[in-house]
C-alpha atoms as a PDB file:
ATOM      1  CA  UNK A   1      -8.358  35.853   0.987  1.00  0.00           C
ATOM      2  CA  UNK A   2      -5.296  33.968   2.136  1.00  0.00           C
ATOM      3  CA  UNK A   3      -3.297  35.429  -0.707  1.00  0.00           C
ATOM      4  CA  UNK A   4      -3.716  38.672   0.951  1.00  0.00           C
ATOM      5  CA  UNK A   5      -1.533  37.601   3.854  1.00  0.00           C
ATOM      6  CA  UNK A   6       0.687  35.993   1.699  1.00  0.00           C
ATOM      7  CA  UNK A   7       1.380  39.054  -0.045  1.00  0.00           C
ATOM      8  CA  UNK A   8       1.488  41.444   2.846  1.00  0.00           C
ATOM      9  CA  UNK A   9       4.354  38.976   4.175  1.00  0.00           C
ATOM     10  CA  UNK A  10       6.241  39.143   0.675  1.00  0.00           C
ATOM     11  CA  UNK A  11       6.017  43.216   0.932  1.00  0.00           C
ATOM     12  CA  UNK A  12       7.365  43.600   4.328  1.00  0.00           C
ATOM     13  CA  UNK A  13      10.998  43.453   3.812  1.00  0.00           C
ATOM     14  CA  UNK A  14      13.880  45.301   5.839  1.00  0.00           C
ATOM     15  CA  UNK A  15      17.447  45.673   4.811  1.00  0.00           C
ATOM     16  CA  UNK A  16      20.831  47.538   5.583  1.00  0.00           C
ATOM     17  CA  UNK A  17      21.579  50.814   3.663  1.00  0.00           C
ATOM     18  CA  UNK A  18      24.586  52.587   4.837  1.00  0.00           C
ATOM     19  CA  UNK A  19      24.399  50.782   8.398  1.00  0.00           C
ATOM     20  CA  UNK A  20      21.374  51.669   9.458  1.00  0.00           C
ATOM     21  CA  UNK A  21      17.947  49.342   9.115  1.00  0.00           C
ATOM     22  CA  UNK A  22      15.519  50.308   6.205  1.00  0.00           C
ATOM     23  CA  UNK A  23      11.697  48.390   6.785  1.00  0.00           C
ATOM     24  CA  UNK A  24       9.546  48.820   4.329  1.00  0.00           C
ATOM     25  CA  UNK A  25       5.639  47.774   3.652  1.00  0.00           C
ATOM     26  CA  UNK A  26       2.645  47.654   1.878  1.00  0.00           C
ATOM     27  CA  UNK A  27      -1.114  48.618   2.495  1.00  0.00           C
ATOM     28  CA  UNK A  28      -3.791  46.656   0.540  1.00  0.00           C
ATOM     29  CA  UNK A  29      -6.948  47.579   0.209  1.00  0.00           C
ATOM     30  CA  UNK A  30      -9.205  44.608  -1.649  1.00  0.00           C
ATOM     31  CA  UNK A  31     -12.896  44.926  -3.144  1.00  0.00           C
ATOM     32  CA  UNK A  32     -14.680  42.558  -4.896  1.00  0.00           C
ATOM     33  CA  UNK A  33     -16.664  42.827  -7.912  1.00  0.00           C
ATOM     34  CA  UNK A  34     -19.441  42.413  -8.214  1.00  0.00           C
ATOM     35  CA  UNK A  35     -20.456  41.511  -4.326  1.00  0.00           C
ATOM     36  CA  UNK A  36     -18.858  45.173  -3.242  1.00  0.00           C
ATOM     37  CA  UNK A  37     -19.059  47.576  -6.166  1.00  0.00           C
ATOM     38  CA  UNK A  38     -21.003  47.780  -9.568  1.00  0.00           C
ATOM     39  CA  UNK A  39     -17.699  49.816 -11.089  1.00  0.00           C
ATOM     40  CA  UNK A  40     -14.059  50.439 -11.285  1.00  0.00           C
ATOM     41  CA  UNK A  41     -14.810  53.668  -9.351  1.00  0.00           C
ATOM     42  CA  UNK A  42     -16.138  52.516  -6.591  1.00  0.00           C
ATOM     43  CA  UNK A  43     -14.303  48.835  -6.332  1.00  0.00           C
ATOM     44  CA  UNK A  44     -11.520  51.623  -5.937  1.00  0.00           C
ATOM     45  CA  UNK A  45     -12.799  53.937  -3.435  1.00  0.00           C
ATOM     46  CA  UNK A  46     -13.771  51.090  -1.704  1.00  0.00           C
ATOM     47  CA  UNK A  47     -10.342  49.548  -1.707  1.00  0.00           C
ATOM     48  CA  UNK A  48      -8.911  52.999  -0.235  1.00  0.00           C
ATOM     49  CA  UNK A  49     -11.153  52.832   2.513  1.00  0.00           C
ATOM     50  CA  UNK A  50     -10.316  49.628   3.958  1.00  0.00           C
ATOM     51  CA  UNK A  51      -6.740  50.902   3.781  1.00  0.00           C
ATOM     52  CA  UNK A  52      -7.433  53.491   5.625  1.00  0.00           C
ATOM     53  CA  UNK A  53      -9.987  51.454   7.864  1.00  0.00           C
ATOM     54  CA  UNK A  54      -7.197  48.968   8.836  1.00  0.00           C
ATOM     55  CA  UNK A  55      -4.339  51.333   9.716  1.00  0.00           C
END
Protein backbone atom coordinates (compact mmCIF):
# COMPACT_ATOMS: atom_id res chain seq x y z
CA UNK A 1 0.00 0.00 0.00
CA UNK A 2 2.88 2.43 -0.16
CA UNK A 3 1.41 4.01 -3.25
CA UNK A 4 -1.34 5.15 -1.10
CA UNK A 5 0.96 7.50 0.78
CA UNK A 6 2.56 8.43 -2.18
CA UNK A 7 -0.51 9.64 -3.59
CA UNK A 8 -2.01 11.28 -0.57
CA UNK A 9 1.40 13.39 -0.59
CA UNK A 10 0.94 14.26 -4.44
CA UNK A 11 -2.85 15.50 -3.54
CA UNK A 12 -2.03 17.71 -0.73
CA UNK A 13 -1.00 20.83 -2.38
CA UNK A 14 -1.43 24.58 -1.13
CA UNK A 15 -1.03 27.67 -3.17
CA UNK A 16 -1.64 31.57 -3.25
CA UNK A 17 -4.93 32.86 -4.81
CA UNK A 18 -5.46 36.48 -4.41
CA UNK A 19 -2.99 36.61 -1.27
CA UNK A 20 -4.41 34.44 0.81
CA UNK A 21 -3.28 30.46 1.24
CA UNK A 22 -5.55 27.84 -0.58
CA UNK A 23 -4.69 23.88 0.90
CA UNK A 24 -6.28 21.45 -0.66
CA UNK A 25 -6.55 17.38 -0.21
CA UNK A 26 -7.70 14.18 -0.95
CA UNK A 27 -9.50 11.25 0.96
CA UNK A 28 -8.88 7.66 -0.31
CA UNK A 29 -10.70 5.03 0.52
CA UNK A 30 -9.01 1.51 -0.94
CA UNK A 31 -10.69 -2.11 -1.13
CA UNK A 32 -9.40 -4.97 -2.55
CA UNK A 33 -10.92 -7.45 -4.71
CA UNK A 34 -11.38 -10.18 -4.17
CA UNK A 35 -9.90 -10.41 -0.33
CA UNK A 36 -12.61 -7.46 0.70
CA UNK A 37 -15.59 -7.57 -1.63
CA UNK A 38 -17.13 -10.13 -4.17
CA UNK A 39 -18.47 -6.84 -6.35
CA UNK A 40 -18.08 -3.38 -7.60
CA UNK A 41 -20.83 -2.48 -5.08
CA UNK A 42 -19.47 -3.37 -2.24
CA UNK A 43 -15.48 -2.88 -3.11
CA UNK A 44 -17.20 0.68 -3.21
CA UNK A 45 -19.12 0.94 -0.13
CA UNK A 46 -16.33 -0.46 1.39
CA UNK A 47 -13.94 2.13 0.08
CA UNK A 48 -16.40 4.96 1.50
CA UNK A 49 -16.22 3.57 4.77
CA UNK A 50 -12.66 3.62 5.39
CA UNK A 51 -12.89 7.25 4.28
CA UNK A 52 -15.05 7.96 6.60
CA UNK A 53 -13.34 5.53 9.21
CA UNK A 54 -10.02 7.47 8.88
CA UNK A 55 -11.21 11.08 9.14
Amino acid sequence: MKYIVEIKAFTIKSFKYRSKTIQVGASIGVASYPEDANSPEELLKLADKVIYDNK
